[in-house]
Protein backbone atom coordinates (compact mmCIF):
# COMPACT_ATOMS: atom_id res chain seq x y z
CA UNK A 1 23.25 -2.37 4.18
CA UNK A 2 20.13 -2.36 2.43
CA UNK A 3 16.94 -0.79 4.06
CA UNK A 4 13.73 -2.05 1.89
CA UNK A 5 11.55 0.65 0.95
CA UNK A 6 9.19 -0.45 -1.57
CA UNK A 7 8.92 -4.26 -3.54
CA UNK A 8 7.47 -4.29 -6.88
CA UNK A 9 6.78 -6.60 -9.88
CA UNK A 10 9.49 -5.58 -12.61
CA UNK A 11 6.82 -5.21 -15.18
CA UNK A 12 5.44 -2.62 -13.86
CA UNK A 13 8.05 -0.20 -13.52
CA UNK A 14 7.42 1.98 -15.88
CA UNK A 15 10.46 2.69 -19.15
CA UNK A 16 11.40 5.75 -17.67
CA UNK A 17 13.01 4.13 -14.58
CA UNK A 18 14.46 1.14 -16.33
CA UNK A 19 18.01 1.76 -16.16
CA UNK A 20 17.56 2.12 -12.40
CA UNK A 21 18.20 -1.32 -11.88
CA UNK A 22 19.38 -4.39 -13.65
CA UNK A 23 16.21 -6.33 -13.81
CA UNK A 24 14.46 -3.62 -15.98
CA UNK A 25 17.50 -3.18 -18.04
CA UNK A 26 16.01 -5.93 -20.16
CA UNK A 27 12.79 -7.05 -20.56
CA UNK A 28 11.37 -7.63 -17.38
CA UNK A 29 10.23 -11.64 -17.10
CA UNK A 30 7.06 -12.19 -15.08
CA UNK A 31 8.62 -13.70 -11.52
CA UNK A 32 11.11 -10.59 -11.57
CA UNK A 33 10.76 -7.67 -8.69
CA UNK A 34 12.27 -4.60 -8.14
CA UNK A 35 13.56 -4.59 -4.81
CA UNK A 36 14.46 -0.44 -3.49
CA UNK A 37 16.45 0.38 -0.96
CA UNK A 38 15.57 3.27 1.33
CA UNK A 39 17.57 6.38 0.59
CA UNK A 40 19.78 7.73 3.54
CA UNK A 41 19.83 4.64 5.25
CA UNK A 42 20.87 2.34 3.00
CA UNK A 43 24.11 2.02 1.23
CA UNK A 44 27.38 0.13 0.67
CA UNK A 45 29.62 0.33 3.48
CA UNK A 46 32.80 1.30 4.32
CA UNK A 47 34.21 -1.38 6.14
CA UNK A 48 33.07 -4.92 6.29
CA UNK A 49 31.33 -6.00 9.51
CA UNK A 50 31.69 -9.69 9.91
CA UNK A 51 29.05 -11.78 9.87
CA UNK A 52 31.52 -15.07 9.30
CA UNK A 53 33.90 -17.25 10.11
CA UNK A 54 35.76 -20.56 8.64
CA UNK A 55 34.47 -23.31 10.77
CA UNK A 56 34.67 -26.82 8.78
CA UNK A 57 36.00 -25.38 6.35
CA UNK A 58 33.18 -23.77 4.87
CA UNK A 59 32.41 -19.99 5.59
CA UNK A 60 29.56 -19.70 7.76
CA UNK A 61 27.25 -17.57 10.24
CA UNK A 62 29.30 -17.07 13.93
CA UNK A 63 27.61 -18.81 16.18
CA UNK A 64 27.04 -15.85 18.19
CA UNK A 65 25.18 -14.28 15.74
CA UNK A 66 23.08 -17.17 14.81
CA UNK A 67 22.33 -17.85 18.55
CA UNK A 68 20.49 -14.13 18.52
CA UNK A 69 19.42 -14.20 15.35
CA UNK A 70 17.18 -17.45 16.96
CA UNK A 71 19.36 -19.69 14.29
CA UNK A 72 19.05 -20.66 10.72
CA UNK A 73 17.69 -23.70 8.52
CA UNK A 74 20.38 -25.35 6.22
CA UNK A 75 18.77 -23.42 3.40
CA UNK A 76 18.90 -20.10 4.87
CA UNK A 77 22.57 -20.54 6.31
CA UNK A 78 23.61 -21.77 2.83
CA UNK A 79 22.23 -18.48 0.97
CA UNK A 80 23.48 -16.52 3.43
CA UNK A 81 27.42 -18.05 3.31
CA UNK A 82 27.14 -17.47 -0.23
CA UNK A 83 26.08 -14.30 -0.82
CA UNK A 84 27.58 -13.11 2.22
CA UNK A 85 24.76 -11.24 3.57
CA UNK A 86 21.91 -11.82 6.27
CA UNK A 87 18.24 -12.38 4.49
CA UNK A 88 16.81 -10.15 6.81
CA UNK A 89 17.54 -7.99 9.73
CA UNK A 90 15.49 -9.14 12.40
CA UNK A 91 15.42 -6.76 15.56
CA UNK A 92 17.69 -8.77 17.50
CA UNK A 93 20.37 -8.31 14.85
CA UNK A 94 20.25 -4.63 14.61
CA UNK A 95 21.71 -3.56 17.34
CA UNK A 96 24.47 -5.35 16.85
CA UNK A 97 25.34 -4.12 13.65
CA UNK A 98 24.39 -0.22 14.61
CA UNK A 99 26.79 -0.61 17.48
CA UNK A 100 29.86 -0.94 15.10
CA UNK A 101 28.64 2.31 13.49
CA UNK A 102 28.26 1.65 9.94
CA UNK A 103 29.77 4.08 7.61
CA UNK A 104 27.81 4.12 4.33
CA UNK A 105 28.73 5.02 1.44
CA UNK A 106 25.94 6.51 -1.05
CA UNK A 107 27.77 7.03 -4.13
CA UNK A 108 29.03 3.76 -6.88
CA UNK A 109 32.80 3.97 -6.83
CA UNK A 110 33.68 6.82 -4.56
CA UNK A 111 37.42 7.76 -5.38
């Protein structure tokens, strides 16, 4: 779960924050952003919360969720099957994923 806190061009991060994250661990192109994540809230979680299911046979946004969530364009519902994440948390959707009580976990590779 990734809570943004702050969105800015890659170039101008400066060297001494570079290996913070992976577009400033070359050199930065001009389109590229640094996207940060809001410490304590944000995080990897502990245990998936599903956001899918196989209809079609293609992965894709339960309808339940897309019906709060107001829907999605073919566009949006394709990013989001594929990288298996919403593009935004809009306040309808919040609720519902703060009601399973996501566990995060703050740490890379916790044993």
């Amino acid at each position: 779960m990734y809570v943004v806190d702050d969105i800015v061009p890659a170039k101008s991060v400066p060297k001494s924050r570079w290996a913070e994250n992976a577009h400033t661990r070359r050199v930065p192109g001009d389109g590229d952003i640094v996207v940060r994540a809001k410490p304590g809230v944000s995080g990897r979680l502990r245990r998936c919360i599903p956001i899918g299911e196989l209809r079609d046979r293609v992965y894709r946004v339960r309808n339940d969720l897309l019906d709060v969530w107001g829907g999605l364009d073919i566009k949006t519902a394709t990013f989001t099957a594929a990288c298996g994440c919403l593009p935004s948390m809009t306040p309808q959707i919040l609720p519902l994923v703060l009601a399973q009580k996501p566990e995060l976990v703050a740490e890379n590779n916790p044993a």
